[in-house]
Protein backbone atom coordinates (compact mmCIF):
# COMPACT_ATOMS: atom_id res chain seq x y z
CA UNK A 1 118.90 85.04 87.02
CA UNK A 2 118.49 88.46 87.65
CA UNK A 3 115.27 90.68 86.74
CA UNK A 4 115.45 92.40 83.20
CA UNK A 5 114.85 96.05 83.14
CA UNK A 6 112.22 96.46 80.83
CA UNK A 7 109.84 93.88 83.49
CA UNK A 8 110.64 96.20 86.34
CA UNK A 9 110.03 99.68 83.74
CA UNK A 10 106.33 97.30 82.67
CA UNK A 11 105.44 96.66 86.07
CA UNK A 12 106.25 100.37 87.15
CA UNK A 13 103.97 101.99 84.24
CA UNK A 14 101.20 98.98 85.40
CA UNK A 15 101.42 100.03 88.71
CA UNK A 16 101.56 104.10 87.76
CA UNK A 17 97.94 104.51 88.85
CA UNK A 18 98.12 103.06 92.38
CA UNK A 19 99.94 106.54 93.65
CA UNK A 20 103.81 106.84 94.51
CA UNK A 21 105.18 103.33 93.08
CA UNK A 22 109.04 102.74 92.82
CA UNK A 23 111.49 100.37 92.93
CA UNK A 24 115.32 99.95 94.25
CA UNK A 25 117.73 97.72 92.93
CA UNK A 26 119.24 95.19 95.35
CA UNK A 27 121.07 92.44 94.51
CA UNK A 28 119.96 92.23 90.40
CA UNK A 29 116.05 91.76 92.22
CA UNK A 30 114.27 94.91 92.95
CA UNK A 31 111.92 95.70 96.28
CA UNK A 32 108.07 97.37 95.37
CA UNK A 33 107.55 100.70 97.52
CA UNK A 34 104.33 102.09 97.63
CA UNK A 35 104.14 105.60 99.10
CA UNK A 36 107.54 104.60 100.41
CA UNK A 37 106.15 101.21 102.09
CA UNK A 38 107.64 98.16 100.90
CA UNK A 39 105.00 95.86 99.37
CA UNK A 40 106.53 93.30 97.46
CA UNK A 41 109.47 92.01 95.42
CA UNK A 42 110.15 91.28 92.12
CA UNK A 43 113.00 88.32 91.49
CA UNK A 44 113.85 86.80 88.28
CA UNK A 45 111.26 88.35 86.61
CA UNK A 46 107.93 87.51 88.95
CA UNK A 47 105.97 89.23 90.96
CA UNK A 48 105.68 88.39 94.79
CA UNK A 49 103.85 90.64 97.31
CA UNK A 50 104.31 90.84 101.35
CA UNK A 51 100.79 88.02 102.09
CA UNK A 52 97.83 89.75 103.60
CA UNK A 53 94.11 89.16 103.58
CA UNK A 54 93.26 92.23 101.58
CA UNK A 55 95.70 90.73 98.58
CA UNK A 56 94.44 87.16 99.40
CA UNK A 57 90.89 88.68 99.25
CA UNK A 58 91.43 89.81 95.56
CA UNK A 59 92.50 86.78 94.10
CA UNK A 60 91.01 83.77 92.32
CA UNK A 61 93.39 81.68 93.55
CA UNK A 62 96.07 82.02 96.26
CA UNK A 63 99.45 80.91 94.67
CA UNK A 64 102.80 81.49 96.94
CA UNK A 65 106.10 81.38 96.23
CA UNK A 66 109.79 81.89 97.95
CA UNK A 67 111.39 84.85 95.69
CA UNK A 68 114.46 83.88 97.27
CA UNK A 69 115.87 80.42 99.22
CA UNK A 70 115.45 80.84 102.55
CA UNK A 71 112.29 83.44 101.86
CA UNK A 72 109.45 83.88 103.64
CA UNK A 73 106.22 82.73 101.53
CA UNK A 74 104.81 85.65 99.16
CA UNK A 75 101.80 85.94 96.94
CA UNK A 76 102.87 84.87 93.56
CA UNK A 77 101.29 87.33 91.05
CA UNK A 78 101.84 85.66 87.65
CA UNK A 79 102.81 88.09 84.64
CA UNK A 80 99.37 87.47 82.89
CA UNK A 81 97.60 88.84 86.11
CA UNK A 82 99.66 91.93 85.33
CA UNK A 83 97.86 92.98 82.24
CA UNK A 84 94.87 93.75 84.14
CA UNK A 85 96.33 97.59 85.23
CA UNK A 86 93.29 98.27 87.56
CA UNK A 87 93.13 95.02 89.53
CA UNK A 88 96.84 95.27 90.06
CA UNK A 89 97.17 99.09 91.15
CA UNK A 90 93.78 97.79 93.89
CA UNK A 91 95.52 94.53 94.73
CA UNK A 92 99.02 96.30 95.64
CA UNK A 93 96.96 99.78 97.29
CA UNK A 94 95.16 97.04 99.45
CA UNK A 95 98.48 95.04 99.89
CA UNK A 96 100.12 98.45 101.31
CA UNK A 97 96.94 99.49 103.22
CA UNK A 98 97.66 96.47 105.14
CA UNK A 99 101.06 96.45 106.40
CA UNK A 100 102.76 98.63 108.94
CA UNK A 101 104.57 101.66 108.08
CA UNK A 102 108.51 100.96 108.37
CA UNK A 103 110.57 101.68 111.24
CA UNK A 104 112.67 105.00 110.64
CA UNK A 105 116.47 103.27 110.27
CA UNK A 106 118.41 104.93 112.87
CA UNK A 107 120.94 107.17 112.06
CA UNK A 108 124.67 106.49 111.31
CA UNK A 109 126.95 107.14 114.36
């Protein structure tokens, strides 16, 4: 099942507040980018984020979750916990501050 628009275009607006927040379409899922750093993913309508201590550190309790078969375990950040628009733009800025800044892809030859 693939994510609906209008949670992606929610989460976006949510998230407007924690700076440069966008998504890309891959697959029918979409990948989180803040400030061009990928943070998270959204599949079949939830909400996982790349695990750090920071994002541990902010919630109540730590629920994880594949987005995908053969994932790597994310944070699980149920749709209720979105409605909270502050805690959500600190919880993904803290998420971001946390992990490295991709590698540039190397160019075509």
């Amino acid at each position: 099942m693939a994510t609906a628009q209008n949670t992606i275009d929610f989460l976006l607006d949510q998230l407007s507040a924690a700076g440069d927040v966008s998504a890309k379409k891959m697959f029918g899922e979409y990948c989180l980018y803040l400030a061009g750093k990928p943070v998270g993913l959204v599949c079949d309508d939830q909400l996982y984020l790349k695990p750090t201590e920071a994002g541990k550190g902010k919630l109540d309790e730590v629920v994880e979750g594949s987005p995908y078969p053969g994932a790597k375990p994310h944070l699980l950040i149920t749709a209720d916990q979105w409605e909270d628009r502050q805690w959500l733009c600190d919880l993904v800025r803290a998420t971001a501050k946390e992990l490295p800044i991709p590698k540039p892809k190397k160019p075509k030859s």
